[in-house]
C-alpha atoms as a PDB file:
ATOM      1  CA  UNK A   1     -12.240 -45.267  44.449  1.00  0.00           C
ATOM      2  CA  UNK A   2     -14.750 -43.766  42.236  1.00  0.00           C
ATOM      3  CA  UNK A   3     -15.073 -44.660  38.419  1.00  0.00           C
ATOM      4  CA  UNK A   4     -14.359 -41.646  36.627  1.00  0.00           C
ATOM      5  CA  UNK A   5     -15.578 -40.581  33.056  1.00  0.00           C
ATOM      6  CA  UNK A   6     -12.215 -40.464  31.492  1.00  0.00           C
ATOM      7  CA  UNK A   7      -8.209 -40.651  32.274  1.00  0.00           C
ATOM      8  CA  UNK A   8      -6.051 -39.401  29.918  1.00  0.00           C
ATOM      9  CA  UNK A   9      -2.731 -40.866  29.848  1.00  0.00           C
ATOM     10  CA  UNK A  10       0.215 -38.361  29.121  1.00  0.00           C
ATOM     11  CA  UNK A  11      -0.268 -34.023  29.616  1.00  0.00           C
ATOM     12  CA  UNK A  12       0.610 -32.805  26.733  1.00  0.00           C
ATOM     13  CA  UNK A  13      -0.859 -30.196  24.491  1.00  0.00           C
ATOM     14  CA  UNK A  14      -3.401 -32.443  23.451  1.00  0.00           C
ATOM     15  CA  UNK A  15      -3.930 -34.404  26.273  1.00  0.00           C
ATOM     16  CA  UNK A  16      -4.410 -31.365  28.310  1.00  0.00           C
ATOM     17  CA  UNK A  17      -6.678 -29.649  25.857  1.00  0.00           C
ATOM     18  CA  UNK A  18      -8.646 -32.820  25.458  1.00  0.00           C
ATOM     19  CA  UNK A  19      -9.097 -32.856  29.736  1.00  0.00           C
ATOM     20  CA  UNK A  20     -10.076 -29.159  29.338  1.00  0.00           C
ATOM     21  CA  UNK A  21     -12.662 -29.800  27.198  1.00  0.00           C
ATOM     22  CA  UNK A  22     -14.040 -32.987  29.245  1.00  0.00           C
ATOM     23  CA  UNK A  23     -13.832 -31.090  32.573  1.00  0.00           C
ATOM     24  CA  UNK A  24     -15.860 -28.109  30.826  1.00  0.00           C
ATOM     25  CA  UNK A  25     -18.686 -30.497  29.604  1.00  0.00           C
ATOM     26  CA  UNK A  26     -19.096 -32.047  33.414  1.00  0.00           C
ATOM     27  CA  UNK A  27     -17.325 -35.439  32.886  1.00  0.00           C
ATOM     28  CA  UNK A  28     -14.764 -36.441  35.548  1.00  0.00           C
ATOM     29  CA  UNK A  29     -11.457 -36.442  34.468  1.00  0.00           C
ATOM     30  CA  UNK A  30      -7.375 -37.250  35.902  1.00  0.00           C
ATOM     31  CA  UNK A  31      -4.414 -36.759  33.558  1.00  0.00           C
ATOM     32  CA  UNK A  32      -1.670 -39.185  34.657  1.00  0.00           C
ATOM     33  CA  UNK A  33       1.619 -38.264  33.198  1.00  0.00           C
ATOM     34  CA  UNK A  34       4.944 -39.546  33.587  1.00  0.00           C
ATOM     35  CA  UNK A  35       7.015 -36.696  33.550  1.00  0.00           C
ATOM     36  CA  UNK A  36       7.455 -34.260  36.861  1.00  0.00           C
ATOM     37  CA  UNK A  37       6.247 -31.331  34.055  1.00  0.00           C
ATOM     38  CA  UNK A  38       3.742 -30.389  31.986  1.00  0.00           C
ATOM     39  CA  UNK A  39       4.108 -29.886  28.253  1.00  0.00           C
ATOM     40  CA  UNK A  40       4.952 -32.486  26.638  1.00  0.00           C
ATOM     41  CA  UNK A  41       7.865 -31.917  23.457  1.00  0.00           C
ATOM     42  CA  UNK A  42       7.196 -28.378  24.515  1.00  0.00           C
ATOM     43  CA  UNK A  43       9.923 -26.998  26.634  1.00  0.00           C
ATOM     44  CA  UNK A  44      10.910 -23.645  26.739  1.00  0.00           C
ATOM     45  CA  UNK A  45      14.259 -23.132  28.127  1.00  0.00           C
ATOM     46  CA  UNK A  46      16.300 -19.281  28.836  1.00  0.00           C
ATOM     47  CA  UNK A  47      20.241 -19.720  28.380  1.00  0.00           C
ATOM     48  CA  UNK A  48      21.302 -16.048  28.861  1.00  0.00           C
ATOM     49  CA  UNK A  49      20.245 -13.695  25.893  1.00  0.00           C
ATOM     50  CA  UNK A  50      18.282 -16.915  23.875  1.00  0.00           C
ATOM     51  CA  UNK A  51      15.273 -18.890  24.897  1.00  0.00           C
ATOM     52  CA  UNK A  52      15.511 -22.203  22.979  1.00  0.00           C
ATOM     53  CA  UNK A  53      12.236 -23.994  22.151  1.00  0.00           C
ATOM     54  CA  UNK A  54      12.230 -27.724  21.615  1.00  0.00           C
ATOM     55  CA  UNK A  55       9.296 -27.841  19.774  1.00  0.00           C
ATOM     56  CA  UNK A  56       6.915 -25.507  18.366  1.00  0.00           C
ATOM     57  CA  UNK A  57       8.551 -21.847  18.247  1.00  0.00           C
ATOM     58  CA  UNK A  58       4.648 -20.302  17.665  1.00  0.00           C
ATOM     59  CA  UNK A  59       1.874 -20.610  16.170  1.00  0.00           C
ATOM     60  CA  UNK A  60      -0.689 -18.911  13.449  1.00  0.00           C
ATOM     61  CA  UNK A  61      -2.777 -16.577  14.085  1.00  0.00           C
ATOM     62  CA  UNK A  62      -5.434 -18.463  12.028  1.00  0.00           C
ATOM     63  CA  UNK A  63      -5.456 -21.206  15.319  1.00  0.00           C
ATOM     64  CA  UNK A  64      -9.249 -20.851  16.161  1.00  0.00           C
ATOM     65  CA  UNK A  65      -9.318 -23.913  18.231  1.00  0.00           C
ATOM     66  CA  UNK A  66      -6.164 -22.604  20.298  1.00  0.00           C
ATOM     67  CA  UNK A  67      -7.037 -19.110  20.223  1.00  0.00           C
ATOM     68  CA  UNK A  68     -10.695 -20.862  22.004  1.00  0.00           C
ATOM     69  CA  UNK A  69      -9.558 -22.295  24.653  1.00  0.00           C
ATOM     70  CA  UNK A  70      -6.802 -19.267  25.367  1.00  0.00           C
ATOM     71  CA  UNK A  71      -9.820 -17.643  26.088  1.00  0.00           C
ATOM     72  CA  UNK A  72     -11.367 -19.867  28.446  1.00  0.00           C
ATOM     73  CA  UNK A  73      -8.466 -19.895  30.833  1.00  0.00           C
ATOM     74  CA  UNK A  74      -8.406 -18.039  33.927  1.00  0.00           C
ATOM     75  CA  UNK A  75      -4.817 -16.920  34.183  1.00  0.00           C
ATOM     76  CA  UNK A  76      -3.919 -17.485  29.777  1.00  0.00           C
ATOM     77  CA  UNK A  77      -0.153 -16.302  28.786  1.00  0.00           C
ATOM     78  CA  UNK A  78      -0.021 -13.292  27.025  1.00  0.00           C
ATOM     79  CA  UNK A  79       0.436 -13.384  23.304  1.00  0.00           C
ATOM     80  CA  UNK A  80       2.675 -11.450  21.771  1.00  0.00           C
ATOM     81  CA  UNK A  81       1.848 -10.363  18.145  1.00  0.00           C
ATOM     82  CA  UNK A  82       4.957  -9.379  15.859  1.00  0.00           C
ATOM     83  CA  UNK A  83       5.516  -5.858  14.449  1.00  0.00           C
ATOM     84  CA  UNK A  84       4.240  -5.671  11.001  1.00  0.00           C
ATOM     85  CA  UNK A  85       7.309  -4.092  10.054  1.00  0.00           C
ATOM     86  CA  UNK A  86       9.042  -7.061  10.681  1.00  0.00           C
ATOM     87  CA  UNK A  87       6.950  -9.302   9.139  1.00  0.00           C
ATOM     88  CA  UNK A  88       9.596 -11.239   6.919  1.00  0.00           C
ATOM     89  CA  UNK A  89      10.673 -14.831   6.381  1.00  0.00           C
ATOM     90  CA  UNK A  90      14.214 -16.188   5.071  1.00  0.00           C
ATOM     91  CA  UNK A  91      15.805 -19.216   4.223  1.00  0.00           C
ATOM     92  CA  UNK A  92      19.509 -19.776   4.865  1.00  0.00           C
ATOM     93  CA  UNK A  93      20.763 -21.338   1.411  1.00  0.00           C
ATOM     94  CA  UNK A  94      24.193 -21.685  -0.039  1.00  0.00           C
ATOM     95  CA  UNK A  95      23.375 -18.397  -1.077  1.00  0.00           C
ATOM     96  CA  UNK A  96      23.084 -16.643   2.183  1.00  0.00           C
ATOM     97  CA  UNK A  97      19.876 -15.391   3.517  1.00  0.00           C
ATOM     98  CA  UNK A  98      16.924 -15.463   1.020  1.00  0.00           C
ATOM     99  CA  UNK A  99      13.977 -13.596   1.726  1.00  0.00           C
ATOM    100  CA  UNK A 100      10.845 -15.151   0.932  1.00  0.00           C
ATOM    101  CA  UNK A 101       8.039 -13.817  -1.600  1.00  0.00           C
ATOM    102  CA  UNK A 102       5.135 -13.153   0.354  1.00  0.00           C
ATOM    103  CA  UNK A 103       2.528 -12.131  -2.555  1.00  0.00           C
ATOM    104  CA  UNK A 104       2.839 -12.950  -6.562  1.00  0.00           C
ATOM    105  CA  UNK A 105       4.087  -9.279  -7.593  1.00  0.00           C
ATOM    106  CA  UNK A 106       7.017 -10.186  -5.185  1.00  0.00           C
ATOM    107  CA  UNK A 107       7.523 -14.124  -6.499  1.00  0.00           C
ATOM    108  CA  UNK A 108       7.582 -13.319  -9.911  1.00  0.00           C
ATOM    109  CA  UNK A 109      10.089 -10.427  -9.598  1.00  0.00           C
ATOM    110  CA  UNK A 110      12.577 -12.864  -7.377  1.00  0.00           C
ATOM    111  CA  UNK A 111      15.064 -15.101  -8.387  1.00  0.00           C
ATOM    112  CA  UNK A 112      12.612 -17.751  -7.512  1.00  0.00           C
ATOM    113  CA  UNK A 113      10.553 -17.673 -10.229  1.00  0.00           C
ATOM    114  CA  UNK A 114      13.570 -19.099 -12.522  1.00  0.00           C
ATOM    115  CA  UNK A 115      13.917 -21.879  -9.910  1.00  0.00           C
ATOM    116  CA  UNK A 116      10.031 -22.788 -10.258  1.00  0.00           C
ATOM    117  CA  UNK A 117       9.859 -26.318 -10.631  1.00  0.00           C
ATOM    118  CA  UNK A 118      12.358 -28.465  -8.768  1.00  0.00           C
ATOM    119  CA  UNK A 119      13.872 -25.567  -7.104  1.00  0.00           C
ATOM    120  CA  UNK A 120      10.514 -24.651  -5.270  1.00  0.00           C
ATOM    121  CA  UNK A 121      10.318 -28.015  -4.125  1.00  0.00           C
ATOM    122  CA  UNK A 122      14.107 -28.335  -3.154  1.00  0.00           C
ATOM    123  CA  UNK A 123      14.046 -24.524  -1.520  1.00  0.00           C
ATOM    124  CA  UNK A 124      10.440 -23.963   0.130  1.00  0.00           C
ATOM    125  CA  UNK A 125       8.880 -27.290   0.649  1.00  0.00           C
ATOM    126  CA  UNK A 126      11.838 -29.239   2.092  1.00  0.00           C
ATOM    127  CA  UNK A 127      12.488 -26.469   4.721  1.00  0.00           C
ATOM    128  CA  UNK A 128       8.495 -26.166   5.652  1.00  0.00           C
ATOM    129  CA  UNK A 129       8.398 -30.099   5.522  1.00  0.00           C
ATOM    130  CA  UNK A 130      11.564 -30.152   7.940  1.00  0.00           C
ATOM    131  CA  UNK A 131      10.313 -27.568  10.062  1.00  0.00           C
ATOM    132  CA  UNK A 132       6.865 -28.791  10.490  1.00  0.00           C
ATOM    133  CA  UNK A 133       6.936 -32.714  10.280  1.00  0.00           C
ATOM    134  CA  UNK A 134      10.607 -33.619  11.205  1.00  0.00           C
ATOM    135  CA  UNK A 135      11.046 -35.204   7.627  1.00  0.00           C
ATOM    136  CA  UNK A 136      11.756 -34.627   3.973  1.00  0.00           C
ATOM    137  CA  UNK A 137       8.637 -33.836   1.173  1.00  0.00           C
ATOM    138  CA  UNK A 138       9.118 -37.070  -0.539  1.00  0.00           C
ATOM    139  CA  UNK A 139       7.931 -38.973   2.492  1.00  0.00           C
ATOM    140  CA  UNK A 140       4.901 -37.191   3.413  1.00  0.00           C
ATOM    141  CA  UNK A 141       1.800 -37.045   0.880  1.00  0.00           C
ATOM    142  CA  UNK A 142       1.033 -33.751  -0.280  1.00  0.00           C
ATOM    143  CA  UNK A 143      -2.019 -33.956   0.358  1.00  0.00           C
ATOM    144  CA  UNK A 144      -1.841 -34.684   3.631  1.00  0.00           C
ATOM    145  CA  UNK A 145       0.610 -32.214   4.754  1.00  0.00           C
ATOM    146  CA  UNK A 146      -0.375 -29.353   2.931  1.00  0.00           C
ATOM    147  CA  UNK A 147      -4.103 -29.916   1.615  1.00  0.00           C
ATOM    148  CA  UNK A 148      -4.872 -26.701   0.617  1.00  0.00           C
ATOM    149  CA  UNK A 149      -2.379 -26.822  -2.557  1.00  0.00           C
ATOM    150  CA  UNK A 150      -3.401 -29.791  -4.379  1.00  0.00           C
ATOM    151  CA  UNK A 151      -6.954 -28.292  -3.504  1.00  0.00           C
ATOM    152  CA  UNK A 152      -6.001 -25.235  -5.249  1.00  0.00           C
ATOM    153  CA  UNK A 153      -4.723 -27.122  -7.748  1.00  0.00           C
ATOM    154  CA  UNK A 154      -7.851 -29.350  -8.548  1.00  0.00           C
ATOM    155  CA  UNK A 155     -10.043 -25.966  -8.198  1.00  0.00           C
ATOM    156  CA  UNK A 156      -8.389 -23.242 -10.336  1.00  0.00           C
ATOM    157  CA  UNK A 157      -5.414 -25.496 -12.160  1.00  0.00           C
ATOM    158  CA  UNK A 158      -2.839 -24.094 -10.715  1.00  0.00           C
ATOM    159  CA  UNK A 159      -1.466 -23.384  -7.162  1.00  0.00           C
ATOM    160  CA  UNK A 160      -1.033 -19.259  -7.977  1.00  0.00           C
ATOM    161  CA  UNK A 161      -3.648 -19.145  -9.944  1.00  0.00           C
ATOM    162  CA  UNK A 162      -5.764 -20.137  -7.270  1.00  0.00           C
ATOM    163  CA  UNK A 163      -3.959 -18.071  -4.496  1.00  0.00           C
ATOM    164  CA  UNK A 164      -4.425 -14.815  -6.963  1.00  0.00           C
ATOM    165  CA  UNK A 165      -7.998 -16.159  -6.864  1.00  0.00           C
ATOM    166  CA  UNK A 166      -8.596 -16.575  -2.919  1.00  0.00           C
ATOM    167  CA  UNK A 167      -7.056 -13.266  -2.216  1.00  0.00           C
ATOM    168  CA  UNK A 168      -9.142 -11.629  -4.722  1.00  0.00           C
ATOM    169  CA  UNK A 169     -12.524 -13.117  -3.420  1.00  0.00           C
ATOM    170  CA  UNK A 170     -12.376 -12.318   0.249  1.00  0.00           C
ATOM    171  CA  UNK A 171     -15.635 -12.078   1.530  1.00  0.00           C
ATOM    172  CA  UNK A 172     -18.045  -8.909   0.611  1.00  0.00           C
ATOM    173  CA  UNK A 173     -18.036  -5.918   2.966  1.00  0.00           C
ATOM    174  CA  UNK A 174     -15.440  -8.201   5.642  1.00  0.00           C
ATOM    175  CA  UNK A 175     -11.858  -6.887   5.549  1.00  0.00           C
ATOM    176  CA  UNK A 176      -9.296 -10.082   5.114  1.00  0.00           C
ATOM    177  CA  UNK A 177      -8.216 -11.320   7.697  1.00  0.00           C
ATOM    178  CA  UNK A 178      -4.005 -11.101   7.908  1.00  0.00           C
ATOM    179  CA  UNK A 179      -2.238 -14.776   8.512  1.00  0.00           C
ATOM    180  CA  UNK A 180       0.322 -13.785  11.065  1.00  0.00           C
ATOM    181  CA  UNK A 181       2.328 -15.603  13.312  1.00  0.00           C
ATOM    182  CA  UNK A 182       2.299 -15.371  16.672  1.00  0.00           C
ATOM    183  CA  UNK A 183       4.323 -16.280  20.276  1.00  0.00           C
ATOM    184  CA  UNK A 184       3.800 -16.353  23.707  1.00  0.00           C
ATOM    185  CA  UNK A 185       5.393 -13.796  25.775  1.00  0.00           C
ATOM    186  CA  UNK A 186       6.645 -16.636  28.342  1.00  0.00           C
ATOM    187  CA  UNK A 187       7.489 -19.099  25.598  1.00  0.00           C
ATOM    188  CA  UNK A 188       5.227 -21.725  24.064  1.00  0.00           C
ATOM    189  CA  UNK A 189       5.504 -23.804  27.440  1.00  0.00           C
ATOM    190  CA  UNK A 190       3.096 -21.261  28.930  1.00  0.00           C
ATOM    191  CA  UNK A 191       0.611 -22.124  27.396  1.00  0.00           C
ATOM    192  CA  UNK A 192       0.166 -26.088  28.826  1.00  0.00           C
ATOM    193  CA  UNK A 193       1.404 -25.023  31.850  1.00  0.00           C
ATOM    194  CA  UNK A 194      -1.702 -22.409  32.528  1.00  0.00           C
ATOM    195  CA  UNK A 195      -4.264 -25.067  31.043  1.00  0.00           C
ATOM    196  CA  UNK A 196      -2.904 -27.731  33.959  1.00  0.00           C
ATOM    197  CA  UNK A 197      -3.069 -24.911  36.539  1.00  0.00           C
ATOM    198  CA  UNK A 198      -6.419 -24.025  35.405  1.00  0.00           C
ATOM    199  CA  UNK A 199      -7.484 -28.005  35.791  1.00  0.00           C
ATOM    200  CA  UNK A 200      -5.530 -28.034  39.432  1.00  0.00           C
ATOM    201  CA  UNK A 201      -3.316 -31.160  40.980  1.00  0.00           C
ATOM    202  CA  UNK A 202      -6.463 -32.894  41.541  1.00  0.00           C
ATOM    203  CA  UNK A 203      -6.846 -33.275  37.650  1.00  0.00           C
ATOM    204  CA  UNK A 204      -3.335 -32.917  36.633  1.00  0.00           C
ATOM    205  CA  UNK A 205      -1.037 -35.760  38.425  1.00  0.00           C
ATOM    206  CA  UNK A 206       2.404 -35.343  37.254  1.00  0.00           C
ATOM    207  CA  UNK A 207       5.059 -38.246  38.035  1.00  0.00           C
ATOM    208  CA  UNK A 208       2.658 -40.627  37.754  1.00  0.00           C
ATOM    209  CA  UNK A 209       3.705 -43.514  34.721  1.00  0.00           C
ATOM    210  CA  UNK A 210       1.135 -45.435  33.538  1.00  0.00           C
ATOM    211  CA  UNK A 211       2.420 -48.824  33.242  1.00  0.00           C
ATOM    212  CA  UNK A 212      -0.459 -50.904  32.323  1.00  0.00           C
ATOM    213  CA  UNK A 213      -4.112 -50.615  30.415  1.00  0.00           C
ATOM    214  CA  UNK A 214      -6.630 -53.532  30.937  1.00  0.00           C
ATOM    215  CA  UNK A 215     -10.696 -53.839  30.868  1.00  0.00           C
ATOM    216  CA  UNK A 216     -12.573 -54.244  33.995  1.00  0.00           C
ATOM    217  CA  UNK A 217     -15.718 -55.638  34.256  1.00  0.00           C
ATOM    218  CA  UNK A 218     -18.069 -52.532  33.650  1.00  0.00           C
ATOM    219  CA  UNK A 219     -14.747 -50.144  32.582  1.00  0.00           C
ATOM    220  CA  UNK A 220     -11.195 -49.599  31.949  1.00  0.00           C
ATOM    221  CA  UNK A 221      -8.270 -49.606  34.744  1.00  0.00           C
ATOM    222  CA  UNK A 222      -5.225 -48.068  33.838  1.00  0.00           C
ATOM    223  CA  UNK A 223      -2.359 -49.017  36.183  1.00  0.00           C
ATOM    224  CA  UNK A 224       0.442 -46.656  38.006  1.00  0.00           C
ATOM    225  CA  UNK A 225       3.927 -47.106  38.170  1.00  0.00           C
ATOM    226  CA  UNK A 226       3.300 -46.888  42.361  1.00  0.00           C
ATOM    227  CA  UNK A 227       0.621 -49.593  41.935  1.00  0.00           C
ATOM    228  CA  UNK A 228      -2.383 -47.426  42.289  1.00  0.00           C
ATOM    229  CA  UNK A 229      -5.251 -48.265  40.009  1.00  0.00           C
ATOM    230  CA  UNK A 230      -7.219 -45.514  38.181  1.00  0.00           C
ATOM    231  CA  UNK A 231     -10.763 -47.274  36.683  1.00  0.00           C
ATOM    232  CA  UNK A 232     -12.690 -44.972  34.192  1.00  0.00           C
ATOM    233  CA  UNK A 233     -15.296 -45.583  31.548  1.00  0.00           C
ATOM    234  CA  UNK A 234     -13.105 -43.910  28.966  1.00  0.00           C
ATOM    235  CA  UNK A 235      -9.110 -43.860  28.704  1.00  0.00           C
ATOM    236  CA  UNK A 236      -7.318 -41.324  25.855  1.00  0.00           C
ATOM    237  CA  UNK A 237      -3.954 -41.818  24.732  1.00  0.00           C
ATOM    238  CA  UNK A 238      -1.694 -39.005  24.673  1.00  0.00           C
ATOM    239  CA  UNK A 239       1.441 -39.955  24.624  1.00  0.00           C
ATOM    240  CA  UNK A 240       4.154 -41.416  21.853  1.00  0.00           C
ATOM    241  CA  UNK A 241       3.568 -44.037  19.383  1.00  0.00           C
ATOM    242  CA  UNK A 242       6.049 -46.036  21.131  1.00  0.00           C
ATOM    243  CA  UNK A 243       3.965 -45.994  24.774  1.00  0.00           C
ATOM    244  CA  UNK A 244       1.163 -46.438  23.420  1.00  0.00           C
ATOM    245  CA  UNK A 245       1.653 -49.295  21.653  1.00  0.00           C
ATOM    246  CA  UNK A 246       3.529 -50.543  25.139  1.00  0.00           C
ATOM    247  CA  UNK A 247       0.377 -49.728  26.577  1.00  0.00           C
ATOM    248  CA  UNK A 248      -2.179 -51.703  24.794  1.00  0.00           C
ATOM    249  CA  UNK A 249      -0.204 -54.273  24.630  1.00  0.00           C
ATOM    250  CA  UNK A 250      -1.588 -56.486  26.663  1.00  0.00           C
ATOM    251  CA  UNK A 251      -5.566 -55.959  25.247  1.00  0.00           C
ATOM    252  CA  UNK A 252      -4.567 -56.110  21.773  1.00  0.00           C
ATOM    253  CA  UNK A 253      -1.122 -56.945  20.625  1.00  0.00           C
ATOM    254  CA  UNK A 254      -2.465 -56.578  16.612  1.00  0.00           C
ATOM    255  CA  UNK A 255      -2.994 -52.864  17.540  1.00  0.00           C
ATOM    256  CA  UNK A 256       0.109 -52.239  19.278  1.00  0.00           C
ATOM    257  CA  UNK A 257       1.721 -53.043  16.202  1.00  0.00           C
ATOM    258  CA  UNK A 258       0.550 -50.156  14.162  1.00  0.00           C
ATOM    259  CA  UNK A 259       2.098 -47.105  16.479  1.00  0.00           C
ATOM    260  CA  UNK A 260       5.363 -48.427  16.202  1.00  0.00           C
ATOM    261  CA  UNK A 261       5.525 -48.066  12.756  1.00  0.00           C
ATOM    262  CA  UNK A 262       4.936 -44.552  13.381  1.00  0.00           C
ATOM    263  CA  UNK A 263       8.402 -42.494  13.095  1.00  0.00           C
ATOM    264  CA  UNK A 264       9.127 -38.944  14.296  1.00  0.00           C
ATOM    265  CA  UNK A 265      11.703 -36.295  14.912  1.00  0.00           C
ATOM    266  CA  UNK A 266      12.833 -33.224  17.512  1.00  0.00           C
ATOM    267  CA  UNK A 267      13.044 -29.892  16.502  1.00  0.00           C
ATOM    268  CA  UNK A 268      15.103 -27.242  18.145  1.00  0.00           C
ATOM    269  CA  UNK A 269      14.191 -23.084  17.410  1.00  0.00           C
ATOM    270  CA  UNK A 270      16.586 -20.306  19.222  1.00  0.00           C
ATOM    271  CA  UNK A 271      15.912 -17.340  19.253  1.00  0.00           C
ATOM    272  CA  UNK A 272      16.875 -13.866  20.604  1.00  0.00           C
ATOM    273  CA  UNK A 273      14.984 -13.032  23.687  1.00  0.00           C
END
């Protein structure tokens, strides 16, 4: 067989993206994933009136990257944009359902602003951290999963004060641009599903494990659970921490140290259909 340019080991999001963006610039590429499906931790499932999403429920509309390569698909899922009139966000505290402040008039005339310090931290950032990451605030660095604040804190000494700042500047003659968030009609599965159509089987080979990565003389050969051999000049990872590491194993066991240290968490979002 052929050397190819790349194989990318697991179809993901990213791994499928990443092939999308290889096939467009002319390089050869296979995706070998494990799984019969596409998708990765996304998995939208219908149980009568809810669709349950084991990931990622949506997505900003701020995505350029995403909203890029939407674009470039022959048959994309349609998005669905939310009715400004229900543009709201709540927290379920011991309190019952809080709606969140979604400019400073509205913060500073809630019942939030008394709870500033530790209760903004406890009340907002835990839930967002949760949500987002899988974990609590005190185990991520700030900076790291939210950069913009202590950027707005370094820049106008204060995270408001710099948000009362941003919103004022805007740029001149442009109308701002609204942050909403956005789903796809079909569920967020749709959306790795039409990117591995778009690539075809001949790309995409689902139920195909990888079980072993090792250099070749002028390349890379990455293994198959069926005892095929795939050579390319480049392999991407993208799969878990823990395959990875199982992966590399055998070309560098210092390196397959490091994913494993690498922890992580399911989410679950139901919603109404």
């Amino acid at each position: 067989a052929p050397t190819l340019d790349r194989v990318v080991v697991g179809a993901g999001l990213c791994g499928l993206s990443y092939a999308w963006r290889s096939v467009r610039a002319g390089a050869s590429t296979r995706v070998l994933e494990a799984s019969p499906r596409v998708g990765g931790v996304l998995r939208t499932e219908q149980r009568g009136p809810w669709r349950i999403e084991w990931a990622a429920a949506a997505f900003p509309s701020t995505s350029e990257k995403l909203l890029e390569l939407h674009a470039e698909l022959p048959n994309a899922p349609a998005i669905r944009r939310p009715d400004r009139s229900t543009n709201a966000q709540f927290l379920w505290t011991r309190h019952g359902l809080e709606r969140l402040p979604r400019t400073p008039p509205a913060f500073f005339a809630s019942g939030v602003r008394r709870r500033f310090g530790r209760g903004v931290a406890e009340g907002f950032l835990r839930p967002f951290t949760l949500g987002i990451y899988g974990t609590r605030p005190e185990d991520l660095g700030a900076a790291d999963a939210f950069p913009t604040l202590p950027e707005l804190e370094r820049a106008h000494g204060g995270v408001f004060r710099g948000f009362l700042k941003k919103k004022q500047a805007g740029s001149p003659g442009q109308p701002r641009t609204r942050r909403e968030v956005w789903v796809f009609e079909e569920g967020m599965e749709a959306f790795p599903k039409a990117i591995a159509a778009a690539l075809g089987p001949e790309v995409v080979r689902t139920s195909t494990p990888a079980s072993d990565v090792c250099p070749a003389a002028d390349s890379v050969e990455v293994r198959t659970g069926d005892g095929a051999r795939v050579r390319a000049r480049e392999v991407v990872l993208a799969t878990t921490a823990p395959e990875q590491a199982r992966l590399v194993a055998s070309i560098c066991p210092e390196a397959s140290a490091l994913p494993i240290a690498v922890s992580s968490m399911s989410a679950t979002v139901t919603s109404p259909l």
